[in-house]
Protein backbone atom coordinates (compact mmCIF):
# COMPACT_ATOMS: atom_id res chain seq x y z
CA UNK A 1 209.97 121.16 23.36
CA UNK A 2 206.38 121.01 23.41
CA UNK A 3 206.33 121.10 27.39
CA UNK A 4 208.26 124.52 27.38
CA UNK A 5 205.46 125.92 25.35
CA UNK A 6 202.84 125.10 28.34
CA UNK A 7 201.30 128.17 29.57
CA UNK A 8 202.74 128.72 33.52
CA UNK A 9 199.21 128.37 34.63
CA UNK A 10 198.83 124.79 33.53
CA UNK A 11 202.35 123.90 34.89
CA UNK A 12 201.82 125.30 38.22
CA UNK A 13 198.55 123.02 38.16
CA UNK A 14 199.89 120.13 36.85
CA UNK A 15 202.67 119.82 40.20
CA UNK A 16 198.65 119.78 42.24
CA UNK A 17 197.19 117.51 39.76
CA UNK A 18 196.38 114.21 42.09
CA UNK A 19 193.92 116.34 44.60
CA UNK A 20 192.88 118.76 41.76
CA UNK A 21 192.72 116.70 38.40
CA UNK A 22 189.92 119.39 37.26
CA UNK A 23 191.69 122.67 37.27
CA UNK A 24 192.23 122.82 33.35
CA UNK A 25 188.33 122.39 32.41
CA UNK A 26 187.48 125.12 30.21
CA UNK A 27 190.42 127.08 31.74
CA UNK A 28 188.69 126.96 35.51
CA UNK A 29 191.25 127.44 37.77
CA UNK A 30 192.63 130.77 37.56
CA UNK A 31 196.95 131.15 37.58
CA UNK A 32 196.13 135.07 39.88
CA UNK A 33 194.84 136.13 43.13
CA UNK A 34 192.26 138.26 43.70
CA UNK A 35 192.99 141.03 46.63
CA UNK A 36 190.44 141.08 48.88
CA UNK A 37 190.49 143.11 52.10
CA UNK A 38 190.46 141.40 55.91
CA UNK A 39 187.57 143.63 56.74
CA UNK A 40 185.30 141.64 53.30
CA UNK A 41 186.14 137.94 54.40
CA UNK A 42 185.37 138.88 57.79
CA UNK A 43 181.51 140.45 56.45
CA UNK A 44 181.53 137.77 54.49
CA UNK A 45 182.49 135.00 57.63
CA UNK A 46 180.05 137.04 60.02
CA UNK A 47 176.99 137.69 57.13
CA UNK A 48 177.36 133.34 56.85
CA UNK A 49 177.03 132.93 60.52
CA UNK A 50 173.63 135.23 60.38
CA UNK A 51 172.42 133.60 57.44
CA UNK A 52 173.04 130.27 58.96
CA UNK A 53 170.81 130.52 61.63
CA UNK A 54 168.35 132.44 59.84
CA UNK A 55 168.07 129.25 57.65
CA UNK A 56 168.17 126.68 60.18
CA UNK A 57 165.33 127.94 62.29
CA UNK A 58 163.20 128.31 58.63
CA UNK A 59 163.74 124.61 58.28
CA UNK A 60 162.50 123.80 61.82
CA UNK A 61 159.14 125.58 60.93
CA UNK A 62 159.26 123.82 56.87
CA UNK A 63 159.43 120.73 58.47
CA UNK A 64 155.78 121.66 60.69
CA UNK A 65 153.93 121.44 57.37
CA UNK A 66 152.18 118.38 56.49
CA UNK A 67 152.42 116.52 53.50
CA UNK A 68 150.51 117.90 51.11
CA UNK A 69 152.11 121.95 51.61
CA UNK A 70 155.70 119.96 51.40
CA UNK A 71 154.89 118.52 47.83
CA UNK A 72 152.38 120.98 46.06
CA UNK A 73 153.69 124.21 47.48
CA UNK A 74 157.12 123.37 48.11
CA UNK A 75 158.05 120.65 45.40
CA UNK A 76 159.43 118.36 48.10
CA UNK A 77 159.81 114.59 46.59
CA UNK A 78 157.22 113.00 48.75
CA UNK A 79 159.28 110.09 48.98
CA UNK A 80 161.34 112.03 51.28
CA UNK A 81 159.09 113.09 53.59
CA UNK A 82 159.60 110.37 56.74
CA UNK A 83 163.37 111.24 56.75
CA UNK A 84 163.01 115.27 56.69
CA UNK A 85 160.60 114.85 59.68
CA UNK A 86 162.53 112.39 61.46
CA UNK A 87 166.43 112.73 60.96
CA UNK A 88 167.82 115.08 63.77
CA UNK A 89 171.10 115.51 62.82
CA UNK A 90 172.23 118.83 61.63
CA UNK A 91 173.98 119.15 58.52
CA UNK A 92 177.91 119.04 58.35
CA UNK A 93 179.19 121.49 55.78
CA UNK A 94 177.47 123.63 53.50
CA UNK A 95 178.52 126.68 51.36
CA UNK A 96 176.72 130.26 51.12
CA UNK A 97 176.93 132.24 47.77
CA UNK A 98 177.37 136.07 48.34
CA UNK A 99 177.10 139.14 45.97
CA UNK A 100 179.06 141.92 48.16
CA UNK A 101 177.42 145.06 46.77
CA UNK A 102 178.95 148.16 48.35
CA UNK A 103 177.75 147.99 52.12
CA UNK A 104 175.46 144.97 51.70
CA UNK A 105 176.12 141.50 50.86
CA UNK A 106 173.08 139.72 50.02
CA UNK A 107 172.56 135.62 50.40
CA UNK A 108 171.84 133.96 46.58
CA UNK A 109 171.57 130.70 47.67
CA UNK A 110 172.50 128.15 50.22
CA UNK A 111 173.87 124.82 49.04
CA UNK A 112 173.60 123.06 52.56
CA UNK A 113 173.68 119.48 50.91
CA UNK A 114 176.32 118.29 48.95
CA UNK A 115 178.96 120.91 48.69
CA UNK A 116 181.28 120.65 46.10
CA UNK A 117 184.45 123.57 46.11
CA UNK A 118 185.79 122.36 48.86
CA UNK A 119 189.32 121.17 47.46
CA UNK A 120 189.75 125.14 46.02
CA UNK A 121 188.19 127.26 48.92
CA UNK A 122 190.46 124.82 51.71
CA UNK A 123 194.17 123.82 50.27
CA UNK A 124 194.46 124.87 47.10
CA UNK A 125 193.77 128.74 47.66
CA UNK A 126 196.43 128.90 49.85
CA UNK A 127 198.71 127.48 47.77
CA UNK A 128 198.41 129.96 44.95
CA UNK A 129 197.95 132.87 47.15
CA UNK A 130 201.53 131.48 48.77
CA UNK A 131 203.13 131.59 45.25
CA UNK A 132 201.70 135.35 44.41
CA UNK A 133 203.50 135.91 48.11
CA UNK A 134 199.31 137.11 49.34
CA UNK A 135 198.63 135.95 52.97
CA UNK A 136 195.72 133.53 52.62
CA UNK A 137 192.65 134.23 54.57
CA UNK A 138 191.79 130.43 55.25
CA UNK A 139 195.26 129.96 56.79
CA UNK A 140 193.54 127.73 59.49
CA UNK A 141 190.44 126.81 57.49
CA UNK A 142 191.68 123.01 57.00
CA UNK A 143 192.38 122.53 60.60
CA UNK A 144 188.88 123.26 61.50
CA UNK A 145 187.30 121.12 58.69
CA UNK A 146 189.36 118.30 59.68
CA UNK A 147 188.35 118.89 63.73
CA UNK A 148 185.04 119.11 62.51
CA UNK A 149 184.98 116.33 59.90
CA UNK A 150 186.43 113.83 62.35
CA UNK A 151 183.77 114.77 65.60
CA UNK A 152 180.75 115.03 63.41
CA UNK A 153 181.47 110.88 61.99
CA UNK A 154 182.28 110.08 65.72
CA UNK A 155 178.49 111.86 66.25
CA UNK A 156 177.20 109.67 63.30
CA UNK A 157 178.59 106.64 64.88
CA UNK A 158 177.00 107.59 68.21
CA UNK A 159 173.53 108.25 66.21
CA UNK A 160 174.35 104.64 64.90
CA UNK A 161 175.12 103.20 68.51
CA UNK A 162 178.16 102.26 67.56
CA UNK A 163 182.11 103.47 68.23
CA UNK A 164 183.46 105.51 64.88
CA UNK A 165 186.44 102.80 65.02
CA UNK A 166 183.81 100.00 64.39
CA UNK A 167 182.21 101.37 61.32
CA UNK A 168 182.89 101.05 57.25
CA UNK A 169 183.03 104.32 56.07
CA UNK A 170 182.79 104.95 52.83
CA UNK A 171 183.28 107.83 50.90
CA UNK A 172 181.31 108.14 47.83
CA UNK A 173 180.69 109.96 44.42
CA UNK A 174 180.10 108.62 41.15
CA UNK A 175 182.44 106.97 39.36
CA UNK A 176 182.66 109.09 36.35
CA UNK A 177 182.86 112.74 38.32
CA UNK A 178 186.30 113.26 38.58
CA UNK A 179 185.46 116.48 40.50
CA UNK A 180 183.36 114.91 42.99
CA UNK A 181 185.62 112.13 43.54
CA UNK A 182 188.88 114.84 44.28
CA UNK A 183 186.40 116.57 47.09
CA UNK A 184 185.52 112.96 48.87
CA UNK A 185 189.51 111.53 48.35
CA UNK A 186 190.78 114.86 49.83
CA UNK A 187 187.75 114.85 52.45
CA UNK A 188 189.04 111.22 53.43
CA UNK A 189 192.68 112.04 53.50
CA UNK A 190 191.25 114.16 56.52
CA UNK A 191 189.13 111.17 58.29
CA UNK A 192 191.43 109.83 61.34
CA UNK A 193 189.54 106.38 61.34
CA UNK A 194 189.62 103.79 58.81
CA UNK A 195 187.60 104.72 55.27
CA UNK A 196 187.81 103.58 51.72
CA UNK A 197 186.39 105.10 48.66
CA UNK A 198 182.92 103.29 46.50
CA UNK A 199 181.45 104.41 43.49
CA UNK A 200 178.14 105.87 44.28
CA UNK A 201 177.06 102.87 41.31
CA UNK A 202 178.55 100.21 43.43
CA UNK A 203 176.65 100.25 46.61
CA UNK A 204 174.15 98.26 47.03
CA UNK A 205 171.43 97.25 49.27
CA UNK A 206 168.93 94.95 50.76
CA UNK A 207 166.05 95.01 53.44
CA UNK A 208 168.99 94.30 55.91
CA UNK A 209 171.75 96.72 54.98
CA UNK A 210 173.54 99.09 52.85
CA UNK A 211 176.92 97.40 51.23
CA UNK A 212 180.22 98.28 49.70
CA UNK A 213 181.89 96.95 46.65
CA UNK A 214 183.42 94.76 48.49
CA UNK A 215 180.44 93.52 49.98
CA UNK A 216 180.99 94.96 53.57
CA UNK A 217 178.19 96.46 55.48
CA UNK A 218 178.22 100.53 55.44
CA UNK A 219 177.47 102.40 58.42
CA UNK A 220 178.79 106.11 57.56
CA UNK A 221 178.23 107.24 53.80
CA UNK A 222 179.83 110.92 52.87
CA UNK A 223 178.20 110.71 49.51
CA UNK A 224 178.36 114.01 46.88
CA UNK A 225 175.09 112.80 45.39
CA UNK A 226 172.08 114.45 46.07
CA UNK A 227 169.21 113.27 47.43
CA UNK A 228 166.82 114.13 44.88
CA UNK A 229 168.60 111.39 42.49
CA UNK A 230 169.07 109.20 44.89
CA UNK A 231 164.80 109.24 44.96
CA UNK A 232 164.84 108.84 41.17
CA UNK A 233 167.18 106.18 40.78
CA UNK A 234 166.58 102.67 39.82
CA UNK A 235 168.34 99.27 39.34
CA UNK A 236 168.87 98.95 35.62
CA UNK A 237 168.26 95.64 35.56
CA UNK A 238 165.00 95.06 37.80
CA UNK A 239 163.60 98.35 37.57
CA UNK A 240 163.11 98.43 41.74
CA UNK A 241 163.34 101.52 43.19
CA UNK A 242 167.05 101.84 44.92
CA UNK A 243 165.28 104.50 47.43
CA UNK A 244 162.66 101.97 48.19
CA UNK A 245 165.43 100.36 50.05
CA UNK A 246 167.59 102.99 50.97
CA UNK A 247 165.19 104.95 52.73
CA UNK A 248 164.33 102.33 55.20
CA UNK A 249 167.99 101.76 56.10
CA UNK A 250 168.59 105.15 57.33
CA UNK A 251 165.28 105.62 59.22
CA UNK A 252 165.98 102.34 61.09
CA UNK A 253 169.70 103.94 61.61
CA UNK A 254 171.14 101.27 60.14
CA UNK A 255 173.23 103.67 58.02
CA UNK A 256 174.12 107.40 58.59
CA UNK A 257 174.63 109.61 55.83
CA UNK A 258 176.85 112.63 55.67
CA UNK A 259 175.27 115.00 55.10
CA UNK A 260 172.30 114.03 56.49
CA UNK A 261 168.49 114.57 55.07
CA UNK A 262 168.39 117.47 57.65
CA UNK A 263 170.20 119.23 54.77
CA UNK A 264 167.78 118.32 52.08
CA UNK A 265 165.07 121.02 53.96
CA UNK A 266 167.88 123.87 53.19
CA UNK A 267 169.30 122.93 49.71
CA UNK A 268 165.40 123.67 48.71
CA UNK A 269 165.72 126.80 46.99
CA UNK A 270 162.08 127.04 48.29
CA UNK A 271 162.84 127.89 51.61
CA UNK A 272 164.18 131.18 50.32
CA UNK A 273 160.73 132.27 49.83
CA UNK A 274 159.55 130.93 53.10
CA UNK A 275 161.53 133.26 54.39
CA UNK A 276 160.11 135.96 52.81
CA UNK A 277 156.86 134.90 53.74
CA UNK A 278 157.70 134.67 57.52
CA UNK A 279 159.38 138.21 57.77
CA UNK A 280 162.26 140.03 59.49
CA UNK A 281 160.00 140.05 62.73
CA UNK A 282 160.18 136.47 63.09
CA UNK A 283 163.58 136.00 62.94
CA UNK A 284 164.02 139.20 65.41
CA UNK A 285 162.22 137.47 67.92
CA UNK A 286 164.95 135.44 68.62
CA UNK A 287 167.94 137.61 68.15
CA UNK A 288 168.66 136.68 64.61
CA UNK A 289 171.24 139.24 63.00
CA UNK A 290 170.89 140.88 59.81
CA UNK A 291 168.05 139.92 57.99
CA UNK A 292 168.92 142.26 54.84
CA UNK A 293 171.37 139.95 53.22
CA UNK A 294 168.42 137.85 52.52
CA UNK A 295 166.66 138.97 49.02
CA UNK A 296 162.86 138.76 48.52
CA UNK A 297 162.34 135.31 47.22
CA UNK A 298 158.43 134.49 46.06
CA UNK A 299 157.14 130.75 44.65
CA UNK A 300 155.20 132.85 41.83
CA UNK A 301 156.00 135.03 39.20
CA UNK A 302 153.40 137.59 39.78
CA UNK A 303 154.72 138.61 43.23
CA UNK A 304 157.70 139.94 41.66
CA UNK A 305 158.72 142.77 39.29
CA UNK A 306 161.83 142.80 37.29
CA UNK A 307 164.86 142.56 37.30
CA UNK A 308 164.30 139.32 39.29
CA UNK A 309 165.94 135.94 38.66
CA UNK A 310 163.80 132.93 38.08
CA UNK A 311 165.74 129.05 39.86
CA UNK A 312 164.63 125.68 40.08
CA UNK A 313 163.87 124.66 43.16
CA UNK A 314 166.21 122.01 43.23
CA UNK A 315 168.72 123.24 40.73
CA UNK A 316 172.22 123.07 40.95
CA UNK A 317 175.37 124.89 39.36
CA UNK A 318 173.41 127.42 38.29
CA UNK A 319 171.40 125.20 35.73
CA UNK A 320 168.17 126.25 34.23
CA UNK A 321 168.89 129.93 35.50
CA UNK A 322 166.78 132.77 33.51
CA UNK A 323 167.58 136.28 34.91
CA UNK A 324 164.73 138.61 33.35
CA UNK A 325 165.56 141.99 33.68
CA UNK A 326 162.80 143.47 31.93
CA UNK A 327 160.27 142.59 28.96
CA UNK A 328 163.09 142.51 26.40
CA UNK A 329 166.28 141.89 28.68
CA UNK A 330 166.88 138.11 29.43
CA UNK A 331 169.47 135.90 30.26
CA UNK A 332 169.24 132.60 30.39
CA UNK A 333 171.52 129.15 31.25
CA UNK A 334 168.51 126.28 30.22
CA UNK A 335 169.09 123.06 31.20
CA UNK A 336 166.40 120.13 30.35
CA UNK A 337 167.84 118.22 33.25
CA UNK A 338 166.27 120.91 35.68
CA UNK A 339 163.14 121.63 33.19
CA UNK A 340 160.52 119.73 35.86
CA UNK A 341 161.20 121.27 38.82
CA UNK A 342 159.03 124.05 39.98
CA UNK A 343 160.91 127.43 40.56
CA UNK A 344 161.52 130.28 42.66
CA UNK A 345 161.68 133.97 42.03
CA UNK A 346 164.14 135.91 43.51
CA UNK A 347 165.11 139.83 43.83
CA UNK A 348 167.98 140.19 41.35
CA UNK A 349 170.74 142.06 42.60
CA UNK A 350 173.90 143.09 40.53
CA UNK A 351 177.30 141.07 40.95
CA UNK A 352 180.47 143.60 41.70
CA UNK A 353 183.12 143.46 38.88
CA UNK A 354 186.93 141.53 38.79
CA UNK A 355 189.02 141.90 36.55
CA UNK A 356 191.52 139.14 35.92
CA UNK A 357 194.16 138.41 33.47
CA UNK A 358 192.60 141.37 31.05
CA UNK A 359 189.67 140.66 31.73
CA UNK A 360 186.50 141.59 33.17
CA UNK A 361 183.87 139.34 35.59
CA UNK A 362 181.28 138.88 38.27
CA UNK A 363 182.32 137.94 40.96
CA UNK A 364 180.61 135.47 43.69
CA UNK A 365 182.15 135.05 47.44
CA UNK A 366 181.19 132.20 49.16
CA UNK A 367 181.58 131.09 52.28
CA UNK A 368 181.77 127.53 54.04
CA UNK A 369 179.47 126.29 57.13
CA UNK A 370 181.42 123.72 58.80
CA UNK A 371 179.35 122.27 61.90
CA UNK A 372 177.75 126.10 61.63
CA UNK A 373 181.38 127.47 61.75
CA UNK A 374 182.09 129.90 58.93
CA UNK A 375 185.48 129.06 57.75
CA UNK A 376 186.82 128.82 54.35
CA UNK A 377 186.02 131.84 51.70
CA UNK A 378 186.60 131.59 48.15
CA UNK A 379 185.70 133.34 45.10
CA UNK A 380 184.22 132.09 41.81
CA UNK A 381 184.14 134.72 38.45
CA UNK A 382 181.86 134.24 35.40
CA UNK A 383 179.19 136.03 33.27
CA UNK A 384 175.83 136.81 34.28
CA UNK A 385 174.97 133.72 35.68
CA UNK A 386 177.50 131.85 38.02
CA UNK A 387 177.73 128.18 37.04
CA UNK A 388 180.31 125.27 37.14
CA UNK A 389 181.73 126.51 34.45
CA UNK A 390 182.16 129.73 35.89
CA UNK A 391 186.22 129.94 37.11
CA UNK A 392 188.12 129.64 40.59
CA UNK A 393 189.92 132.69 41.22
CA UNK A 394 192.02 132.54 44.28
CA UNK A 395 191.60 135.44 47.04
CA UNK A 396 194.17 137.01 49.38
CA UNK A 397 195.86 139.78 50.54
């Protein structure tokens, strides 16, 4: 009895519910699809390919600054600063956040290290936008991310010197993220050599090597865990430093990490600003498209005027937020977590309106990097501030 009183959005779910346990949190994952016309995922797809390399060539010239610029002016964890220098591999997958405003669409952020919405943006908005009979625009979206999943380990091997079919790959998150561990368990059901899954908790590591919880050696790590915890963290029981050890391993290329450090230089909400400081003309230079969708983005307050919103540097999910749009106007998502972490100040710009199921939201696009191909766009609606908590709304047309 009480079954036929479910709601059809939780028992449409529910069928999903072993590669998307976390679609009934606070209501997230929305039982609609939100039209969106070919010609806006295709602004979207071409406005991530611009902002891609527009990033990318502003973390060639972060990394030129020594250490001192890196960890007063740009809050870099100085710990990190051998890796970001010396790792050359480019970053795997990453996903841009877009407000579409009329013509422009305008870059809020780039998380470029451990991107989460993976499991909504690449099966399951197809699968809802096949039940509301909407063609989905990611129709080939999980063929490229497994092509691209599989060749950038086999390029992680190589960086290794070793073949992809000799390595332990793991695939890790922690242990109590349910979220996290859907994305790396539906990641791995697309890896075509031999992986297992490891609690982020459970490896461990010596001066030697990196190890499972098995006690295998680890040569390929797709971790959702970023590297600004992995500097803080520390065995419980000694006290040591777990980066200490860590951070050796992968400079000696003992282990390779997916993504790689390379992607630490653009999660930094900081390089926003360098951006800014550099200018359209030297992006231009080199043929770089488009340099409106970025927003003017400034390390101090006093550079800016409202409406502007103020981010943590390294703040994620939209924690510790504060939109100030005028002496008595602001809005604010605090989070102690994200309290030490020096901020940014960006250009606030107004998200378009959705309404869904009666209701009405901002909405975010975002749009996947994969190897630097944009593929994979998906929506997210909320209040003024877009956070986790902030719901998956499936787009087609």
């Amino acid at each position: 009895m009480l079954n036929n009183l479910r709601p059809p959005r939780h028992e449409f779910y529910e069928q999903y519910k072993d590669i998307f346990c976390w679609y009934d949190v606070d209501d997230y994952a929305c039982y609609d699809v939100l039209t969106v016309a070919p010609s806006t995922i295709e602004r979207v797809r071409r406005a991530a390919a611009s902002v891609w390399k527009v990033l990318n060539k502003a973390g060639k010239v972060m990394k030129r600054f020594d250490d001192q610029t890196l960890v007063e002016e740009f809050d870099y964890p100085e710990e990190t600063l051998r890796l970001i220098r010396s790792n050359t591999q480019a970053p795997f997958i990453a996903h841009c956040d877009f407000a579409v405003s009329n013509d422009n669409i305008y870059l809020l952020e780039c998380n470029a290290e451990v991107a989460t919405f993976i499991v909504e943006t690449f099966k399951m908005n197809g699968i809802v936008a096949s039940h509301f009979g909407k063609v989905d625009p990611n129709i080939n979206a999980e063929a490229v991310l497994k092509r691209e999943l599989n060749k950038y380990i086999e390029e992680s091997a190589r960086y290794l010197g070793k073949a992809p079919s000799k390595c332990n790959i793991v695939f890790a998150a922690l242990s109590k993220a349910p979220e996290d561990i859907g994305t790396v368990e539906y990641l791995r059901s697309l890896c075509n050599y031999k992986s297992r899954f490891c609690a982020v908790e459970n490896l461990e590591m010596d001066e030697h090597y990196c190890y499972d919880d098995t006690g295998e050696i680890v040569d390929v790590v797709y971790r959702i865990y970023p590297t600004e915890w992995m500097v803080e963290d520390e065995d419980p029981n000694s006290g040591v430093s777990l980066w200490d050890y860590f951070e050796p391993l992968v400079y000696a290329r003992k282990v390779a990490l997916i993504n790689p450090v390379s992607s630490f230089v653009l999660q930094n909400k900081a390089l926003m600003a360098l951006i800014t400081e550099l200018g359209s003309d030297f992006f231009s230079n080199d043929g770089l498209v488009d340099f409106s969708h970025f927003l003017p983005t400034f390390m101090v307050p006093d550079q800016i005027k409202p409406p502007y919103v103020a981010k943590p540097t390294w703040g994620r999910e939209g924690r510790e937020v504060e939109i100030v749009k005028g002496a008595s106007e602001v809005v604010t998502n605090p989070d102690p977590e994200y309290t030490h972490y020096a901020k940014v100040y960006q250009q606030y710009v107004d998200l378009p309106c959705a309404y869904v199921e009666g209701n009405e939201y901002k909405l975010q696009l975002s749009c996947f990097l994969i190897n630097g191909i944009p593929e994979g766009v998906a929506a997210r609606i909320g209040r003024d501030v877009i956070s986790n908590n902030s719901k998956f709304i499936p787009v087609g047309y």
